[in-house]
C-alpha atoms as a PDB file:
ATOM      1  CA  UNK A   1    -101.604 -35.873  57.998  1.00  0.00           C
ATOM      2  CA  UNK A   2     -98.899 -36.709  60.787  1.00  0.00           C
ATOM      3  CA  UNK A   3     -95.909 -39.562  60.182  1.00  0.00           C
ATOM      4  CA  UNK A   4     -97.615 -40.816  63.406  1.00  0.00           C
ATOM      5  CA  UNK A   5    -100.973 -41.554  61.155  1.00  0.00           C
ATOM      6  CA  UNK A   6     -99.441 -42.716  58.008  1.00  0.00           C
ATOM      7  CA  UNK A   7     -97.430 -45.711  60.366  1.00  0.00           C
ATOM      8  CA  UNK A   8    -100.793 -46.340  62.162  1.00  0.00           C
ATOM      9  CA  UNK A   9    -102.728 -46.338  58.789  1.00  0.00           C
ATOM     10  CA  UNK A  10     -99.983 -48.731  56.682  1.00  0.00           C
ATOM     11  CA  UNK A  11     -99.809 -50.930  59.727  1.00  0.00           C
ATOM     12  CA  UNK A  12    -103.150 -51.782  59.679  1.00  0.00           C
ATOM     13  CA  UNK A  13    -103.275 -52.012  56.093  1.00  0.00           C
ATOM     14  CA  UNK A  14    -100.544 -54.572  56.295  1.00  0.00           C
ATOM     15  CA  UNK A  15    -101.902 -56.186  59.634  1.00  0.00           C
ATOM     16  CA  UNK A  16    -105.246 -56.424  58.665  1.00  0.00           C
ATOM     17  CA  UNK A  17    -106.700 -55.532  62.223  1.00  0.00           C
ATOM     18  CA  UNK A  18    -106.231 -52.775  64.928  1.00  0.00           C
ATOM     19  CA  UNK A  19    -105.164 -54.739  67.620  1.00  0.00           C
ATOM     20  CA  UNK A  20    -102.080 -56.679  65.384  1.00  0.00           C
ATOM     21  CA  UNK A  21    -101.350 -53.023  64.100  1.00  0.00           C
ATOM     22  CA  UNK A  22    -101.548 -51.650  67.921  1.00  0.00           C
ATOM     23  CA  UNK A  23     -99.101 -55.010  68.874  1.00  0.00           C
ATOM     24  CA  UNK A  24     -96.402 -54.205  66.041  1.00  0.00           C
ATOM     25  CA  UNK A  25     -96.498 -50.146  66.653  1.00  0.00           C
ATOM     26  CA  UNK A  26     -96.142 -50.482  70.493  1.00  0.00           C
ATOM     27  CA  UNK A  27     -99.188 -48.643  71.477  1.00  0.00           C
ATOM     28  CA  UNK A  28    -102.795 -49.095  72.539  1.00  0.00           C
ATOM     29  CA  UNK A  29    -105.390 -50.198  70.402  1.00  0.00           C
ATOM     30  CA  UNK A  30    -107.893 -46.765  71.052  1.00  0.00           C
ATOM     31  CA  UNK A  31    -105.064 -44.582  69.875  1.00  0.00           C
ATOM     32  CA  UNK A  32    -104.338 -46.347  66.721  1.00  0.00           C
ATOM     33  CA  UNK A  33    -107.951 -46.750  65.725  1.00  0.00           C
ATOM     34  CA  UNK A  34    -107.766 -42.676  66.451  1.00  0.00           C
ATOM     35  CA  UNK A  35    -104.709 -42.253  64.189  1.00  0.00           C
ATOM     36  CA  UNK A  36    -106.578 -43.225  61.595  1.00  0.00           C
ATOM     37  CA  UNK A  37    -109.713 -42.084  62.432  1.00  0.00           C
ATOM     38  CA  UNK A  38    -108.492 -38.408  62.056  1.00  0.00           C
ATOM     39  CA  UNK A  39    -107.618 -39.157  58.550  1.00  0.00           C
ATOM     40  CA  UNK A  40    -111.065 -40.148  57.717  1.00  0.00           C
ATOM     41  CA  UNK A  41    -112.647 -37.322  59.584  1.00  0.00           C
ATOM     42  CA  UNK A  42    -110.288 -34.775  57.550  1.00  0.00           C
ATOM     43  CA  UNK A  43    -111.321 -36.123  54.448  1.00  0.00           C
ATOM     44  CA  UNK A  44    -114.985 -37.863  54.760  1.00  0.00           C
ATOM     45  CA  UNK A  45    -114.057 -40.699  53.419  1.00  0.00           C
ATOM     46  CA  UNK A  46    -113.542 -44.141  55.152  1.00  0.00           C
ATOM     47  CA  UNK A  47    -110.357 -46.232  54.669  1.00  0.00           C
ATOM     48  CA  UNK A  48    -111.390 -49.591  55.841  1.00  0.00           C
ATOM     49  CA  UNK A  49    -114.464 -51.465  55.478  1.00  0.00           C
ATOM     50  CA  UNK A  50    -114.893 -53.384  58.714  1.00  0.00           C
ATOM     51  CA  UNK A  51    -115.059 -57.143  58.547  1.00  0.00           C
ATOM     52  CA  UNK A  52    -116.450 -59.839  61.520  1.00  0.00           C
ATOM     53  CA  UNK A  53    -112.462 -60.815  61.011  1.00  0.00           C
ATOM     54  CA  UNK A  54    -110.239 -58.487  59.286  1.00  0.00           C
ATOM     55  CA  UNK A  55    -110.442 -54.603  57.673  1.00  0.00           C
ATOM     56  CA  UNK A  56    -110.376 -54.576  54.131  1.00  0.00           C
ATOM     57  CA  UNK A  57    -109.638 -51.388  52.354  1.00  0.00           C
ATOM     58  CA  UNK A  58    -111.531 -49.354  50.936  1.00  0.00           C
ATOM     59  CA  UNK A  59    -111.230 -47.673  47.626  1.00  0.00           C
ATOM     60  CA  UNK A  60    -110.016 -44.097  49.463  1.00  0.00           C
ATOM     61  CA  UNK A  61    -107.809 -46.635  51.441  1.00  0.00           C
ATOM     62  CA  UNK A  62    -106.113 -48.411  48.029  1.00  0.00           C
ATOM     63  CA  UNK A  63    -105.980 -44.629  46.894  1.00  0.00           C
ATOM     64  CA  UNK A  64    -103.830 -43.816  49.920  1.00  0.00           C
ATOM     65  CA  UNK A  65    -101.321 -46.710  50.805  1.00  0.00           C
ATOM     66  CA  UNK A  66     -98.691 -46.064  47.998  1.00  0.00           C
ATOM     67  CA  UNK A  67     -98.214 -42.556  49.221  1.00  0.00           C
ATOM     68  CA  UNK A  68     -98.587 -43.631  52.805  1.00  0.00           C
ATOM     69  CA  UNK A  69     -95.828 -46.418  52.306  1.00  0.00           C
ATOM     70  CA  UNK A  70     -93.084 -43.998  50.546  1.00  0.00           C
ATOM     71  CA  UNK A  71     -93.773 -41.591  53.292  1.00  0.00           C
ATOM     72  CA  UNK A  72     -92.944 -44.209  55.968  1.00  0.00           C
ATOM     73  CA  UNK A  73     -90.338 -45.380  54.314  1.00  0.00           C
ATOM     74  CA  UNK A  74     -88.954 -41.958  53.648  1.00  0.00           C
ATOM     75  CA  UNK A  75     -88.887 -41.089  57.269  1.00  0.00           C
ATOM     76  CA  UNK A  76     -87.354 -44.532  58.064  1.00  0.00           C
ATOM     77  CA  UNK A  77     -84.494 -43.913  55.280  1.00  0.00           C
ATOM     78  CA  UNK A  78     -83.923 -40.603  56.823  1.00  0.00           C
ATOM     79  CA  UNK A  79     -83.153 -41.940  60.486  1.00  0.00           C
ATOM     80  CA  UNK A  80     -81.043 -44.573  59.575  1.00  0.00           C
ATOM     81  CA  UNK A  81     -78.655 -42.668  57.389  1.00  0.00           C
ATOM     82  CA  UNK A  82     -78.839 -40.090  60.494  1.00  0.00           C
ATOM     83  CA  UNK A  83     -77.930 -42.286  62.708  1.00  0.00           C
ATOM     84  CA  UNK A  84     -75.426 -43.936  61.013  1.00  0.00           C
ATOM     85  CA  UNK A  85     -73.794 -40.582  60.294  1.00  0.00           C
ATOM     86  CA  UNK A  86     -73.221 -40.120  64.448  1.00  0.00           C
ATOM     87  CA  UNK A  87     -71.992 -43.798  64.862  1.00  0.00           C
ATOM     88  CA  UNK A  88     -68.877 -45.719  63.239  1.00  0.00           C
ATOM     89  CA  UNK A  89     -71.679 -48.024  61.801  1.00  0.00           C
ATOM     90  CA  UNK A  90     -72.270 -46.130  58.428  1.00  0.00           C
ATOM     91  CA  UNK A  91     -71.704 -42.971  57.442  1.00  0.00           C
ATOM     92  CA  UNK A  92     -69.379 -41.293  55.084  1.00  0.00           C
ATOM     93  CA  UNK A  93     -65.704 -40.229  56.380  1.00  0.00           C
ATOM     94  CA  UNK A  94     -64.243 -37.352  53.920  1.00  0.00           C
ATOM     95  CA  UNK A  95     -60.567 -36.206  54.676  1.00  0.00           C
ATOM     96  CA  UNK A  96     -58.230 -34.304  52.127  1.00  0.00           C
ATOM     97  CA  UNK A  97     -54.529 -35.584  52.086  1.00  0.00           C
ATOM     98  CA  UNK A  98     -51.654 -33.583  51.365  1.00  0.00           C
ATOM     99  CA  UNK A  99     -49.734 -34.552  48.047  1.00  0.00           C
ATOM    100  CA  UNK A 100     -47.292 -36.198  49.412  1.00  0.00           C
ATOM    101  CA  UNK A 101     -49.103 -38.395  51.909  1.00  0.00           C
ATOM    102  CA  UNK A 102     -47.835 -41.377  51.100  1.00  0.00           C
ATOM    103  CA  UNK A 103     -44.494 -40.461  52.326  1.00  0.00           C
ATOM    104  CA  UNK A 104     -45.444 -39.886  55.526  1.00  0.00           C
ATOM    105  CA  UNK A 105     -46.704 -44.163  55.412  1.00  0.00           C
ATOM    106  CA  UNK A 106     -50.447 -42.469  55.260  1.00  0.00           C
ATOM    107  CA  UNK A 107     -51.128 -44.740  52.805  1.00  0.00           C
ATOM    108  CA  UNK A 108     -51.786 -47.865  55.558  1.00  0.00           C
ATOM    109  CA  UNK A 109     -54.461 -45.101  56.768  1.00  0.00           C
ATOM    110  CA  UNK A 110     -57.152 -46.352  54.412  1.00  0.00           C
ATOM    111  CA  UNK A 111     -56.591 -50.109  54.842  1.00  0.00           C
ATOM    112  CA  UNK A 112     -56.446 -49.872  58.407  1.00  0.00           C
ATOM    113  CA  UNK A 113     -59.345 -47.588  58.937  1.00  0.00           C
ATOM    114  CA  UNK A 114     -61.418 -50.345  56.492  1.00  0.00           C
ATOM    115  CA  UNK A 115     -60.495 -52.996  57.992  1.00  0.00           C
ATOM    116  CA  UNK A 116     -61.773 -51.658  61.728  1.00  0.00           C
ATOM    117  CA  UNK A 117     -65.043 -49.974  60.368  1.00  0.00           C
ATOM    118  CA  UNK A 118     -65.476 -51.858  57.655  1.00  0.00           C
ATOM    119  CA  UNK A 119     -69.456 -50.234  57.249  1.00  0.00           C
ATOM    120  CA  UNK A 120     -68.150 -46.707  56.859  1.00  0.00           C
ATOM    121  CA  UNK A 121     -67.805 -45.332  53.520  1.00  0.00           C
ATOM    122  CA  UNK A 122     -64.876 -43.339  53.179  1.00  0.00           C
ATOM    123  CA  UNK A 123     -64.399 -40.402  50.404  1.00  0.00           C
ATOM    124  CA  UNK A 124     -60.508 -39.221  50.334  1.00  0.00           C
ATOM    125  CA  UNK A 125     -59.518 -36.742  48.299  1.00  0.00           C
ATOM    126  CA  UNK A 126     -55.710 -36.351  47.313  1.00  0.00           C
ATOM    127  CA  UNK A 127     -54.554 -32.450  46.750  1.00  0.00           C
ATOM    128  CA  UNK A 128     -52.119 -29.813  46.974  1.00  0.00           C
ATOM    129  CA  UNK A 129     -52.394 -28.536  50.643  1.00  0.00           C
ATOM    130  CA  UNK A 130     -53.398 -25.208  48.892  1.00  0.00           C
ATOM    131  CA  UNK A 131     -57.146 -27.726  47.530  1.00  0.00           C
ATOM    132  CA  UNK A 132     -57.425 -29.460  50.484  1.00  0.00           C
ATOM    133  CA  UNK A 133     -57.147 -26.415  52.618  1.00  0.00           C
ATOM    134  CA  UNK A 134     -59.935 -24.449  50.366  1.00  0.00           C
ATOM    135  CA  UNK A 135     -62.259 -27.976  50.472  1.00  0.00           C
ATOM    136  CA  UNK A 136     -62.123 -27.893  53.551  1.00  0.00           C
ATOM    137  CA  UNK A 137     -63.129 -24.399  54.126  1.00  0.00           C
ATOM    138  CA  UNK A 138     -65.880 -24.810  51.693  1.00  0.00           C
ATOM    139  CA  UNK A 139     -67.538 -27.386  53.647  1.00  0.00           C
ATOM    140  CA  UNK A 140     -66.423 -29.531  50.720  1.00  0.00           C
ATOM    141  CA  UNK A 141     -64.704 -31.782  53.215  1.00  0.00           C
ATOM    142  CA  UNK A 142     -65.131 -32.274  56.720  1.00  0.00           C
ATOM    143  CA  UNK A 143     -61.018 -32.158  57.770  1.00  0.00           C
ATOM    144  CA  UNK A 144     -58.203 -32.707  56.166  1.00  0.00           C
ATOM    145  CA  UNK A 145     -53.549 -32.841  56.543  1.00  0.00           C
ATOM    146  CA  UNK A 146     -52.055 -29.598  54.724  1.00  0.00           C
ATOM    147  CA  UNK A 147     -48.509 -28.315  54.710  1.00  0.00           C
ATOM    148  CA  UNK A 148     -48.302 -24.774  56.305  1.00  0.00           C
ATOM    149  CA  UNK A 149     -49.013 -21.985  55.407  1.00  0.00           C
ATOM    150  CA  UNK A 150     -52.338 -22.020  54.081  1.00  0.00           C
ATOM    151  CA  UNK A 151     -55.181 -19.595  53.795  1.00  0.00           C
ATOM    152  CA  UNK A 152     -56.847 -20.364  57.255  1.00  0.00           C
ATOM    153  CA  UNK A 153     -59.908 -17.709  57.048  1.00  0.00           C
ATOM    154  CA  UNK A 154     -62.936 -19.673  59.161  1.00  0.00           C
ATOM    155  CA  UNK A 155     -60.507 -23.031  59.600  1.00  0.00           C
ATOM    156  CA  UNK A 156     -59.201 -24.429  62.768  1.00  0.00           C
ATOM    157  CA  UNK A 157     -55.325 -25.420  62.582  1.00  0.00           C
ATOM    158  CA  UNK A 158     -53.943 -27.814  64.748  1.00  0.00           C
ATOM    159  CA  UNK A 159     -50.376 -28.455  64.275  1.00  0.00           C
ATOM    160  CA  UNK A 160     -48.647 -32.283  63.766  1.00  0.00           C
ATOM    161  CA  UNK A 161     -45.157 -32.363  63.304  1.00  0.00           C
ATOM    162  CA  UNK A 162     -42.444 -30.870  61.184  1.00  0.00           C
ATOM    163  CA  UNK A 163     -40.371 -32.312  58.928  1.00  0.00           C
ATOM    164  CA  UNK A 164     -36.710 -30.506  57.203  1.00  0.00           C
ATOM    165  CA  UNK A 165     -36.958 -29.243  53.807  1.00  0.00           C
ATOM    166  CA  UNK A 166     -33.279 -30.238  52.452  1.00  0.00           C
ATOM    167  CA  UNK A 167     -31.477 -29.004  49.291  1.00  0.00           C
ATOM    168  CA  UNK A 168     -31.334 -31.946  46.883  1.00  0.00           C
ATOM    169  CA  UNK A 169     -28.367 -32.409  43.992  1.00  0.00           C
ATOM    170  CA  UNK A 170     -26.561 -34.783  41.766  1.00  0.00           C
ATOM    171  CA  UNK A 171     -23.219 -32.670  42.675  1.00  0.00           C
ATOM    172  CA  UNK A 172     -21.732 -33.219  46.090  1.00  0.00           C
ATOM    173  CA  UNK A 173     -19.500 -29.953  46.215  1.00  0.00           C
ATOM    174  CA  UNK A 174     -23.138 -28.500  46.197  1.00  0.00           C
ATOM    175  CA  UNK A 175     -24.132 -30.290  49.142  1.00  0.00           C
ATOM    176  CA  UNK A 176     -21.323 -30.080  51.274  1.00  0.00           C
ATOM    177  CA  UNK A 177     -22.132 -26.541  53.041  1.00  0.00           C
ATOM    178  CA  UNK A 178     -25.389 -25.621  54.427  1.00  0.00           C
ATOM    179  CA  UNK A 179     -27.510 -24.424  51.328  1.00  0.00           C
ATOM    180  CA  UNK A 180     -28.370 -20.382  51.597  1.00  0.00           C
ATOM    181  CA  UNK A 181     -31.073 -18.793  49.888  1.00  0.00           C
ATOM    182  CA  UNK A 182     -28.798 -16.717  47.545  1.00  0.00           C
ATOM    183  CA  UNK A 183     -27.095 -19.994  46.733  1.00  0.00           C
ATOM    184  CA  UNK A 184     -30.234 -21.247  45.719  1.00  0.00           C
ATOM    185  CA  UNK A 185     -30.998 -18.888  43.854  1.00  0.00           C
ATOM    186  CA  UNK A 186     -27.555 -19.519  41.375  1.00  0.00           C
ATOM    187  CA  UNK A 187     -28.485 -23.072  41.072  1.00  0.00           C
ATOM    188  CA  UNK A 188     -30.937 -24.382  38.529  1.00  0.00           C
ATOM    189  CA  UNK A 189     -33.798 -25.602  39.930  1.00  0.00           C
ATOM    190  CA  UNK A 190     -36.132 -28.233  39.145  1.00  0.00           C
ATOM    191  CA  UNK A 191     -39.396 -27.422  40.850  1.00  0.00           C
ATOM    192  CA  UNK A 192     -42.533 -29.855  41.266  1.00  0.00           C
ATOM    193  CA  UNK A 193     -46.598 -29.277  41.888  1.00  0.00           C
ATOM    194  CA  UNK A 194     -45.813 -26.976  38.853  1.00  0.00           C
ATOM    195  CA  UNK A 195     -49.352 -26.527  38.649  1.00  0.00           C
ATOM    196  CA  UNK A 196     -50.011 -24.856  41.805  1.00  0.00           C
ATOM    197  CA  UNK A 197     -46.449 -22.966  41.568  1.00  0.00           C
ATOM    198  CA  UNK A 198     -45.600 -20.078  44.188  1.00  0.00           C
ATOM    199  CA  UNK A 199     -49.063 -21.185  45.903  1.00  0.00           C
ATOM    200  CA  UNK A 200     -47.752 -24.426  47.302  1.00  0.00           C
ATOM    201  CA  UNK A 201     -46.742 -23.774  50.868  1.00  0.00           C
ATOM    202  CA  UNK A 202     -43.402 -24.741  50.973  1.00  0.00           C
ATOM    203  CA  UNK A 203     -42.457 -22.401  47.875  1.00  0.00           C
ATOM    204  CA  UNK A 204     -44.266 -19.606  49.657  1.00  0.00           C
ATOM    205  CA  UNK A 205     -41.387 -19.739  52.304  1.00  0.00           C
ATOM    206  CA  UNK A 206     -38.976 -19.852  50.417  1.00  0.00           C
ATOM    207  CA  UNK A 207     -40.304 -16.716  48.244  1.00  0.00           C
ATOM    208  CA  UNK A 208     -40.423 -15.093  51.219  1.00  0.00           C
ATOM    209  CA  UNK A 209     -36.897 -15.624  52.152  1.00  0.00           C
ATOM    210  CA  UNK A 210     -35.522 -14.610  48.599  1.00  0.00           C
ATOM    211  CA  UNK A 211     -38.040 -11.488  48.693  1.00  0.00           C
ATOM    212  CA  UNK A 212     -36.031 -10.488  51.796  1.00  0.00           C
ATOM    213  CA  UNK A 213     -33.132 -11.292  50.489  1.00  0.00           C
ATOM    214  CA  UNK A 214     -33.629  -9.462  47.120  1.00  0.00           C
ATOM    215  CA  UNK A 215     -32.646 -12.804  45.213  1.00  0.00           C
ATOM    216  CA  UNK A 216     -35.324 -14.232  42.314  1.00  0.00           C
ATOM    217  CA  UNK A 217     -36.147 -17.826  42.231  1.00  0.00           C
ATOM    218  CA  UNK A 218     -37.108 -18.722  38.563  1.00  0.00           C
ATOM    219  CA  UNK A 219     -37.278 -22.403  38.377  1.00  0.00           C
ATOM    220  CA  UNK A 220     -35.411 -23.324  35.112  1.00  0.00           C
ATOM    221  CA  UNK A 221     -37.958 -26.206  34.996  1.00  0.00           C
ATOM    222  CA  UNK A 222     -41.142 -26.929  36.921  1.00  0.00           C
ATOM    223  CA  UNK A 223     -42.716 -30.495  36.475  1.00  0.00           C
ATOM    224  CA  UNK A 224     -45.854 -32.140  38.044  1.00  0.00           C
ATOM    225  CA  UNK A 225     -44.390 -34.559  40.820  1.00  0.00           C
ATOM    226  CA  UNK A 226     -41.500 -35.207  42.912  1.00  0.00           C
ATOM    227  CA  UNK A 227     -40.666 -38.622  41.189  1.00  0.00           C
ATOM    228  CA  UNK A 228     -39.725 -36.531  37.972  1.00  0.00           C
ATOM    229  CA  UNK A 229     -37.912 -33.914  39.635  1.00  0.00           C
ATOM    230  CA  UNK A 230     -35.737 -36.130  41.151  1.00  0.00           C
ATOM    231  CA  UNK A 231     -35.296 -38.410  37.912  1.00  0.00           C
ATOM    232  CA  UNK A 232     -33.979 -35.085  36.337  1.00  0.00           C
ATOM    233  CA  UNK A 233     -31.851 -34.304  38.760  1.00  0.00           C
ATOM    234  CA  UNK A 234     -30.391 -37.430  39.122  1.00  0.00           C
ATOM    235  CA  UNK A 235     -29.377 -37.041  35.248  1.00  0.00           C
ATOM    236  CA  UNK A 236     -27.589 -33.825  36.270  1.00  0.00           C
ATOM    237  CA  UNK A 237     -30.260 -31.671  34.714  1.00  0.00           C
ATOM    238  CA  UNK A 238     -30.640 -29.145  37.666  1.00  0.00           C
ATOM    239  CA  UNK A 239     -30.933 -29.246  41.717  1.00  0.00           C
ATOM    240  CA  UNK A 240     -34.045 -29.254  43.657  1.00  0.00           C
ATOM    241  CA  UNK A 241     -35.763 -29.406  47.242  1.00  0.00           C
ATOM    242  CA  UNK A 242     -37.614 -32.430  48.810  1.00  0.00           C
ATOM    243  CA  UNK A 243     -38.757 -33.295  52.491  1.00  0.00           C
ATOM    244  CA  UNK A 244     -36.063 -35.454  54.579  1.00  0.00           C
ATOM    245  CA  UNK A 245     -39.609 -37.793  54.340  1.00  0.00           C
ATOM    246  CA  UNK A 246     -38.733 -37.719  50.489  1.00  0.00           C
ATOM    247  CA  UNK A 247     -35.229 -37.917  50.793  1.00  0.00           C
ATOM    248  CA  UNK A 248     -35.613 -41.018  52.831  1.00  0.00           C
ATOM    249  CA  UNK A 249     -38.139 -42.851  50.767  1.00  0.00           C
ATOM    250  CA  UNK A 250     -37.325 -45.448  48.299  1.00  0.00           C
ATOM    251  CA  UNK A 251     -38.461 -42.794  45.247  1.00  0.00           C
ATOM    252  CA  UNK A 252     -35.089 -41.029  46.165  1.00  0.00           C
ATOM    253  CA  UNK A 253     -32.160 -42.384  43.506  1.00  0.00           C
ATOM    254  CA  UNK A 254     -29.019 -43.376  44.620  1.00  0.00           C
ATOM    255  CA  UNK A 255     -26.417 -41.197  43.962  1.00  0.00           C
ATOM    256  CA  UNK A 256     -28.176 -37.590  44.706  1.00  0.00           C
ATOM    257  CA  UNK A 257     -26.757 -35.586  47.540  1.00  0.00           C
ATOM    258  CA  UNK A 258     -28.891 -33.732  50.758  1.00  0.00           C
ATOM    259  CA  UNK A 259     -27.884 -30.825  52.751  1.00  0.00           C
ATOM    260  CA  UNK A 260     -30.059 -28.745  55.032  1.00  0.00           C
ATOM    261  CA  UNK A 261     -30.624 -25.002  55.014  1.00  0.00           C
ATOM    262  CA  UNK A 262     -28.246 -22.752  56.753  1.00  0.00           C
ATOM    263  CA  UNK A 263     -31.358 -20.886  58.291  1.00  0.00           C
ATOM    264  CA  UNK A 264     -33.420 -24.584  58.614  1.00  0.00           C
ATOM    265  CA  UNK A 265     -36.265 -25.156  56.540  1.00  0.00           C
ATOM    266  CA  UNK A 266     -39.524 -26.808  57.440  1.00  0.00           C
ATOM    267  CA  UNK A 267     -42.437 -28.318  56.570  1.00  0.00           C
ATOM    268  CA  UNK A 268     -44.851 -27.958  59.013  1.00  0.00           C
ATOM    269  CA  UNK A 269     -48.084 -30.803  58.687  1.00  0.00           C
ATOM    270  CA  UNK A 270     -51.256 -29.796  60.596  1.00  0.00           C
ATOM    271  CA  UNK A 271     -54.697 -30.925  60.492  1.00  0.00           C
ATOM    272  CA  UNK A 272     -57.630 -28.479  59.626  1.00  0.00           C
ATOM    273  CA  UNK A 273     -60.976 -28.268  59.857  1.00  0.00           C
ATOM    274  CA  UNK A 274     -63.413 -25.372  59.591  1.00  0.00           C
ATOM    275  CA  UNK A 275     -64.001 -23.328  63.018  1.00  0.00           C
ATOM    276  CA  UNK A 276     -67.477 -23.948  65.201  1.00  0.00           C
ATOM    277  CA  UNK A 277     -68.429 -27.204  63.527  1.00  0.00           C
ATOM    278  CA  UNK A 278     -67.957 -31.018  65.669  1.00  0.00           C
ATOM    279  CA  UNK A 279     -66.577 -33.685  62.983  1.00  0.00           C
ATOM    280  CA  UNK A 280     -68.311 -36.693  62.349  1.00  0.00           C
ATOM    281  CA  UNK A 281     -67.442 -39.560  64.581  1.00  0.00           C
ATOM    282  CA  UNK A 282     -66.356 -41.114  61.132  1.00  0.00           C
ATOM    283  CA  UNK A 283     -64.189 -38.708  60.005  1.00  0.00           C
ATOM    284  CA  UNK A 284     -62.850 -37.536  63.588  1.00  0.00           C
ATOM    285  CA  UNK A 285     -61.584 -41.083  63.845  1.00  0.00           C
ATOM    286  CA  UNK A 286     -59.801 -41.210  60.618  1.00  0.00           C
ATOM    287  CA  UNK A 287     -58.028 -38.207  61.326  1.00  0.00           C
ATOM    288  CA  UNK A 288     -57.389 -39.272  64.993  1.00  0.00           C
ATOM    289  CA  UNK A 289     -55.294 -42.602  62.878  1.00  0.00           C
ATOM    290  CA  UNK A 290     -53.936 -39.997  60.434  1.00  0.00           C
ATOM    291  CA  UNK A 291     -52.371 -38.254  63.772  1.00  0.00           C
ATOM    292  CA  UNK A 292     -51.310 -41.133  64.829  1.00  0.00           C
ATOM    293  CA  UNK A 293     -49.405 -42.867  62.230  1.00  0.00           C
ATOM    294  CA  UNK A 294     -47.711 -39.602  61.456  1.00  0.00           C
ATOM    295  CA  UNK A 295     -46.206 -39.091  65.103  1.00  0.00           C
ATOM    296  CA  UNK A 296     -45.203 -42.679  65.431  1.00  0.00           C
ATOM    297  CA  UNK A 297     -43.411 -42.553  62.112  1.00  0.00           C
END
């Protein structure tokens, strides 16, 4: 049996006549009575008895409409979540945000995405660029903003902005040349995303620069988040490193000092998504805002 015969066979179940059904379906009356005459002929059974007014069903027919009505409906489930997948009307958005998105004033992304597509679901997932970068190449999630480098084996990489990695400290003396990677190296750091260690992009550059310079980089403590990094240092427990987006946030205590690298240090933001696919218009949209709201900030 075809969809085409189930919807001619519940709508004249429902109807009660050919013609009404014909009326509601958009089609002639002959090729709705044939619709349903096929399924009769495949099974020898009849579905309606035929009334002076009105077709009543038949056993067979009773037998039949349950199924025929979850099929229908089925079918009508599937092309609505369809096409509300390739409209802003519906659909799920999923996006991966680095760490420290809120920083970067993503966090008005959600709100104002919500309030302007109000019937899209959205699904954001907060990670290490190091997660958000494998999600996304796992078809986990559709896009998503990392911190380079990341693995990009089968993902597209389209850069955003920068922003200065600085050399944070509760000592000024510290701060008052440009900080060098053998420097660093003397001073005892505090290091965050302590469970992703030498993964997290921004350590991997600076591994590479003590690798070349033949200098090791042993954190003498490495804690979850920025906030308690900074609280440590601020009690004079060690030095650390932070974004100038960081450094200029309202997280950063009074009283710690900033210098740059001699050789300058950056965090580079870029969005990625995996190679030969087309994003959602849901999720191309929220990372269109994303894009946006980091540039104008």
């Amino acid at each position: 049996m075809t969809l085409n015969q189930f919807r001619a066979f519940v709508a004249v179940a429902t109807l009660g006549t050919f013609t009404a059904a014909a009326a509601f379906l958009h089609m002639t009356q002959p090729s709705v009575s044939e619709l349903v005459k096929r399924i009769e002929q495949a099974y020898g059974v009849d579905l309606f008895t035929r009334g002076p007014r009105k077709l009543t069903l038949t056993s067979a027919g009773n037998e039949l409409l349950p199924f025929a009505r979850q099929v229908v409906a089925a079918a009508d489930g599937a092309d609505a979540a369809l096409r509300s997948s390739t409209s802003l009307l519906g659909g799920v958005a999923t996006f991966g945000l680095l760490r420290n998105a809120n920083f970067y004033f993503l966090s008005q992304l959600l709100e104002t995405f919500h309030e302007r597509y109000p019937k899209v679901r959205l699904r954001i997932i907060g990670q290490n660029s190091v997660e958000v970068a494998d999600a996304v190449a796992s078809g986990d999630l559709e896009a998503g903003l990392v911190v380079l480098p990341v693995e990009n084996d089968g993902l597209h990489v389209t850069p955003l902005m920068r922003d200065e990695v600085v050399f944070a400290t509760a000592d000024p003396a510290k701060a008052a040349s440009p900080m060098t990677i053998e420097r660093l190296a003397e001073s005892d750091l505090i290091l965050y995303d302590a469970h992703y260690g030498w993964r997290d992009p921004t350590r991997r550059q600076l591994a590479g620069r003590a690798q070349l310079a033949g200098v090791d980089l042993t954190p003498v403590m490495e804690v979850e988040h920025v906030e308690s990094a900074l609280s440590i240092v601020a009690r004079g427990g060690g030095d650390t490193i932070v974004s100038r987006a960081v450094a200029r946030s309202r997280v950063f205590p009074d009283g710690l000092h900033t210098v740059g690298f001699e050789e300058p240090l950056w965090d580079v933001i870029a969005i990625v998504q995996r190679r030969d696919t087309v994003l959602s218009p849901a999720t191309r949209e929220i990372a269109r805002l994303a894009r946006r709201m980091m540039l104008e900030h």
